[in-house]
C-alpha atoms as a PDB file:
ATOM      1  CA  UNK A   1      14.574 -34.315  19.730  1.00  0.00           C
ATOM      2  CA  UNK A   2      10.800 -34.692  20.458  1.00  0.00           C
ATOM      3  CA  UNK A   3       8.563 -34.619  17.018  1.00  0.00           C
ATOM      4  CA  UNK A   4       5.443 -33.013  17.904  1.00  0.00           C
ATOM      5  CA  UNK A   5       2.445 -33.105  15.080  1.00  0.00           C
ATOM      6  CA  UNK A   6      -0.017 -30.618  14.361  1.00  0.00           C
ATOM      7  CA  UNK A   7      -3.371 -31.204  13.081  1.00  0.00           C
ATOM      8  CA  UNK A   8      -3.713 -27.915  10.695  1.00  0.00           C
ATOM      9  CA  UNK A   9      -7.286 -28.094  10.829  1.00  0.00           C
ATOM     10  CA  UNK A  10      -7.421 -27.691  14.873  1.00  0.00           C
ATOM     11  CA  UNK A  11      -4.824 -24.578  14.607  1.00  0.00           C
ATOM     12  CA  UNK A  12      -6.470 -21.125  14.464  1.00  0.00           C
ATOM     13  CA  UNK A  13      -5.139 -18.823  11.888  1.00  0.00           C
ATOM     14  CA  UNK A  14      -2.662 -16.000  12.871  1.00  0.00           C
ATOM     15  CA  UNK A  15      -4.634 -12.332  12.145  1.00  0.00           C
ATOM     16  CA  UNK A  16      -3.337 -10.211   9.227  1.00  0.00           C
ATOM     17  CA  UNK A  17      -1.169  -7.919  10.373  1.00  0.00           C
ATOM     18  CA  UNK A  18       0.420  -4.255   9.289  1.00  0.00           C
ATOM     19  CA  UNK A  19       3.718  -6.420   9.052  1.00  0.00           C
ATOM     20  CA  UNK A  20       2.136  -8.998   6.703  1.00  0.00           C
ATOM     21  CA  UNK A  21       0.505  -6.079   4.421  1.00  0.00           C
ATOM     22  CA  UNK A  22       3.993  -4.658   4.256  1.00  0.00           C
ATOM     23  CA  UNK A  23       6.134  -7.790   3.592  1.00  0.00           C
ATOM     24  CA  UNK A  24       3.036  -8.797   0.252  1.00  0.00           C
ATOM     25  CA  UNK A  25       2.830  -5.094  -0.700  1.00  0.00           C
ATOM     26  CA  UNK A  26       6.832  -5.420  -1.010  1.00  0.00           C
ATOM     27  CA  UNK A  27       7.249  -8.686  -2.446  1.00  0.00           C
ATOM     28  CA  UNK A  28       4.399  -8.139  -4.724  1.00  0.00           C
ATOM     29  CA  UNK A  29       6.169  -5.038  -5.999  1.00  0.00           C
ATOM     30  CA  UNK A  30      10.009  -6.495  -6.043  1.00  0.00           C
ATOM     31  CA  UNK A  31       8.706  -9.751  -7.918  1.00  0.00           C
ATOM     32  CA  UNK A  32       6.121  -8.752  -9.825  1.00  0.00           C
ATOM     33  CA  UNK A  33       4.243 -11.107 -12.671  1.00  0.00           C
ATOM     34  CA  UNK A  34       5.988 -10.684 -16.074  1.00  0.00           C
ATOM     35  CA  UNK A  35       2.779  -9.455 -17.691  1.00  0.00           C
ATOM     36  CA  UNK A  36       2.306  -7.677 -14.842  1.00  0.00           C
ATOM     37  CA  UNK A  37       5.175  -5.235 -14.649  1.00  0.00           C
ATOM     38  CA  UNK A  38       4.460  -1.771 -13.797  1.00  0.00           C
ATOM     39  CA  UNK A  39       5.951   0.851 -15.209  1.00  0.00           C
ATOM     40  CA  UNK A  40       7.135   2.070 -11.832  1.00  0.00           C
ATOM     41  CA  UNK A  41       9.252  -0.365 -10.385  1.00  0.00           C
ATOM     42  CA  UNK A  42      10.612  -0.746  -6.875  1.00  0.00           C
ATOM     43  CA  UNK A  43      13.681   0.907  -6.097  1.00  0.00           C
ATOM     44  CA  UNK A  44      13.564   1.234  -2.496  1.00  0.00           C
ATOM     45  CA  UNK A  45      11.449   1.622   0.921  1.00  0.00           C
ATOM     46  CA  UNK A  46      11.952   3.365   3.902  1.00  0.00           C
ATOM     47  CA  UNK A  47       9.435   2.672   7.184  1.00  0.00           C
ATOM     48  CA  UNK A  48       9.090   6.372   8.169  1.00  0.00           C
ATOM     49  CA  UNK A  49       6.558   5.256  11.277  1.00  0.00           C
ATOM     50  CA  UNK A  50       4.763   2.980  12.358  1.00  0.00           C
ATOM     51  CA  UNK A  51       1.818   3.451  10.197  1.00  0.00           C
ATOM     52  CA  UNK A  52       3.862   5.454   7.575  1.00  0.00           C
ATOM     53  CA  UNK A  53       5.646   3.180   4.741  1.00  0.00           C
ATOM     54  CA  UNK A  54       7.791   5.497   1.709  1.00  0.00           C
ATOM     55  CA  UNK A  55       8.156   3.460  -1.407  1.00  0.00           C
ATOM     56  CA  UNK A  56      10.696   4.365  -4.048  1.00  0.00           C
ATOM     57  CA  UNK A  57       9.797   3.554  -7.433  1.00  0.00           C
ATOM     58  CA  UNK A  58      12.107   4.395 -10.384  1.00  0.00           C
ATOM     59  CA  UNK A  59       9.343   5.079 -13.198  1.00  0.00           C
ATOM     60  CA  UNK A  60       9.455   5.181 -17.019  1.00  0.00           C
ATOM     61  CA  UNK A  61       7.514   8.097 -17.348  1.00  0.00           C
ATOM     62  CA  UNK A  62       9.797  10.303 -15.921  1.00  0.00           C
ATOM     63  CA  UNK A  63      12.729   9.328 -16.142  1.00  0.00           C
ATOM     64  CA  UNK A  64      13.758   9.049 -12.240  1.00  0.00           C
ATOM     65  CA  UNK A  65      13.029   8.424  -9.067  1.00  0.00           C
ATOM     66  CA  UNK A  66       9.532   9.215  -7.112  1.00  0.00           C
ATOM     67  CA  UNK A  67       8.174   8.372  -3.792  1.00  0.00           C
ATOM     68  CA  UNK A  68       5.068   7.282  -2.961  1.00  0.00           C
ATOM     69  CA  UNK A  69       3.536   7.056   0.995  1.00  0.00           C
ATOM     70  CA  UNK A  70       1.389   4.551   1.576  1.00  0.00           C
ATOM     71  CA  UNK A  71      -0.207   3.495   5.126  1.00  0.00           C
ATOM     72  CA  UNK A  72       0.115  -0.372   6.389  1.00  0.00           C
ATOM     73  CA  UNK A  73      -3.126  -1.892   6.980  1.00  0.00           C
ATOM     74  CA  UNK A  74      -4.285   0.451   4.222  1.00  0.00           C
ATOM     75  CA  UNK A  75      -6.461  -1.295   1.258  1.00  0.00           C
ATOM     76  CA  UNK A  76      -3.794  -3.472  -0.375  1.00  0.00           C
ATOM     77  CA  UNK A  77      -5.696  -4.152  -3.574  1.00  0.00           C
ATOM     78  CA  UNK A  78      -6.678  -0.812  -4.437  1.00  0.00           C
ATOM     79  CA  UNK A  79      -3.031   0.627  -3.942  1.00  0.00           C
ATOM     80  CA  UNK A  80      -1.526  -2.852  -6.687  1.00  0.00           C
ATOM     81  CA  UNK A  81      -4.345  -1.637  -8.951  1.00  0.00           C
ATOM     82  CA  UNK A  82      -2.893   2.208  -9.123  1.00  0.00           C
ATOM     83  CA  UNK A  83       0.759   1.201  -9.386  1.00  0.00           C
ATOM     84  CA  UNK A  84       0.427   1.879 -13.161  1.00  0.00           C
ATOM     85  CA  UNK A  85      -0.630   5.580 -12.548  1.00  0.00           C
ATOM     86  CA  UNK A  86       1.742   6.435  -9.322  1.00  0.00           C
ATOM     87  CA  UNK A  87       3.084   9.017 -11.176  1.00  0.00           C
ATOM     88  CA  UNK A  88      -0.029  10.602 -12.772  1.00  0.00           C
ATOM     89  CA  UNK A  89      -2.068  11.745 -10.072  1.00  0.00           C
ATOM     90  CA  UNK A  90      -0.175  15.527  -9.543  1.00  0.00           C
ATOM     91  CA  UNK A  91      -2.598  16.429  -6.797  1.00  0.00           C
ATOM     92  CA  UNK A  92      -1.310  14.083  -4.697  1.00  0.00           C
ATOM     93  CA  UNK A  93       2.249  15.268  -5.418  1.00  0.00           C
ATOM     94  CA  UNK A  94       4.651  17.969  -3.316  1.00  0.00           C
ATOM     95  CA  UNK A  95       7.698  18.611  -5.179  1.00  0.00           C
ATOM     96  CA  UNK A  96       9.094  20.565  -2.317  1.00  0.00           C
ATOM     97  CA  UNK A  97       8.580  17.781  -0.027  1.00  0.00           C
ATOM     98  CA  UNK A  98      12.365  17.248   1.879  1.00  0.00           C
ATOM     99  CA  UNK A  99      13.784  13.770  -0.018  1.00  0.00           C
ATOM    100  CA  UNK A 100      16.523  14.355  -1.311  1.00  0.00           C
ATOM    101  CA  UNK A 101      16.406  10.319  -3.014  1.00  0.00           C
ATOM    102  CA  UNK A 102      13.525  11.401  -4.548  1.00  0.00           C
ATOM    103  CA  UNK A 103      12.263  14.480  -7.278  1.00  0.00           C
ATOM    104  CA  UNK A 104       8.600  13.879  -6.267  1.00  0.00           C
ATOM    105  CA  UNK A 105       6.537  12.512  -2.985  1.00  0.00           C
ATOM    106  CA  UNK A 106       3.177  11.116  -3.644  1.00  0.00           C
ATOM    107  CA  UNK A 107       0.663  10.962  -1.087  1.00  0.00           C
ATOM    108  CA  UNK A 108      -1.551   7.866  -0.887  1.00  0.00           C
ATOM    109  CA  UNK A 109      -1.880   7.243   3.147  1.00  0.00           C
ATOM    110  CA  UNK A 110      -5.798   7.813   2.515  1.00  0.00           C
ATOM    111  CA  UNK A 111      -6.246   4.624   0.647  1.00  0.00           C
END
């Protein structure tokens, strides 16, 4: 088998992709730091389309389960920094919305 080598520093980096935002939003979420720990915790996702991501958080709060839609690509940072406060935000919440894994659907594609 032919060894090739790569000089790193003559290799263009890959963009960041929707796929990359989802896989760190994920693993940042199913791993979190031990300080860190939310009080909603990953249960669950479901990709719902292609620029649609439902995340299923069992919180403390209430006691069960709530979903929260986010938008891949969307600003990473600023949807880690809320995961404290998923659950807080009512105006961004449908109770009638048609999950039946979920008692709540949060709204956050407009991150």
């Amino acid at each position: 088998m032919p060894l090739v080598h790569i000089d790193p520093e003559t290799v263009d980096e890959a963009p960041f992709t929707k796929d990359d935002w989802a896989e760190t939003l994920l693993s940042t979420l199913a791993h979190p730091e031990h300080h860190d720990r939310p009080h909603a915790q990953l249960r669950g996702y479901l990709f719902r389309a292609p620029d649609r991501l439902r995340l299923y958080l069992d919180t403390l709060r209430t006691g069960g389960v709530i979903a929260a839609d986010v938008r891949p690509g969307g600003a990473l940072t600023a949807l880690l920094a809320i995961l404290s406060t998923f659950d807080e935000e009512e105006w961004r919440s449908s109770t009638n919305a048609d999950d039946p894994h979920a008692s709540q659907v949060f709204d956050y594609t407009d991150l």
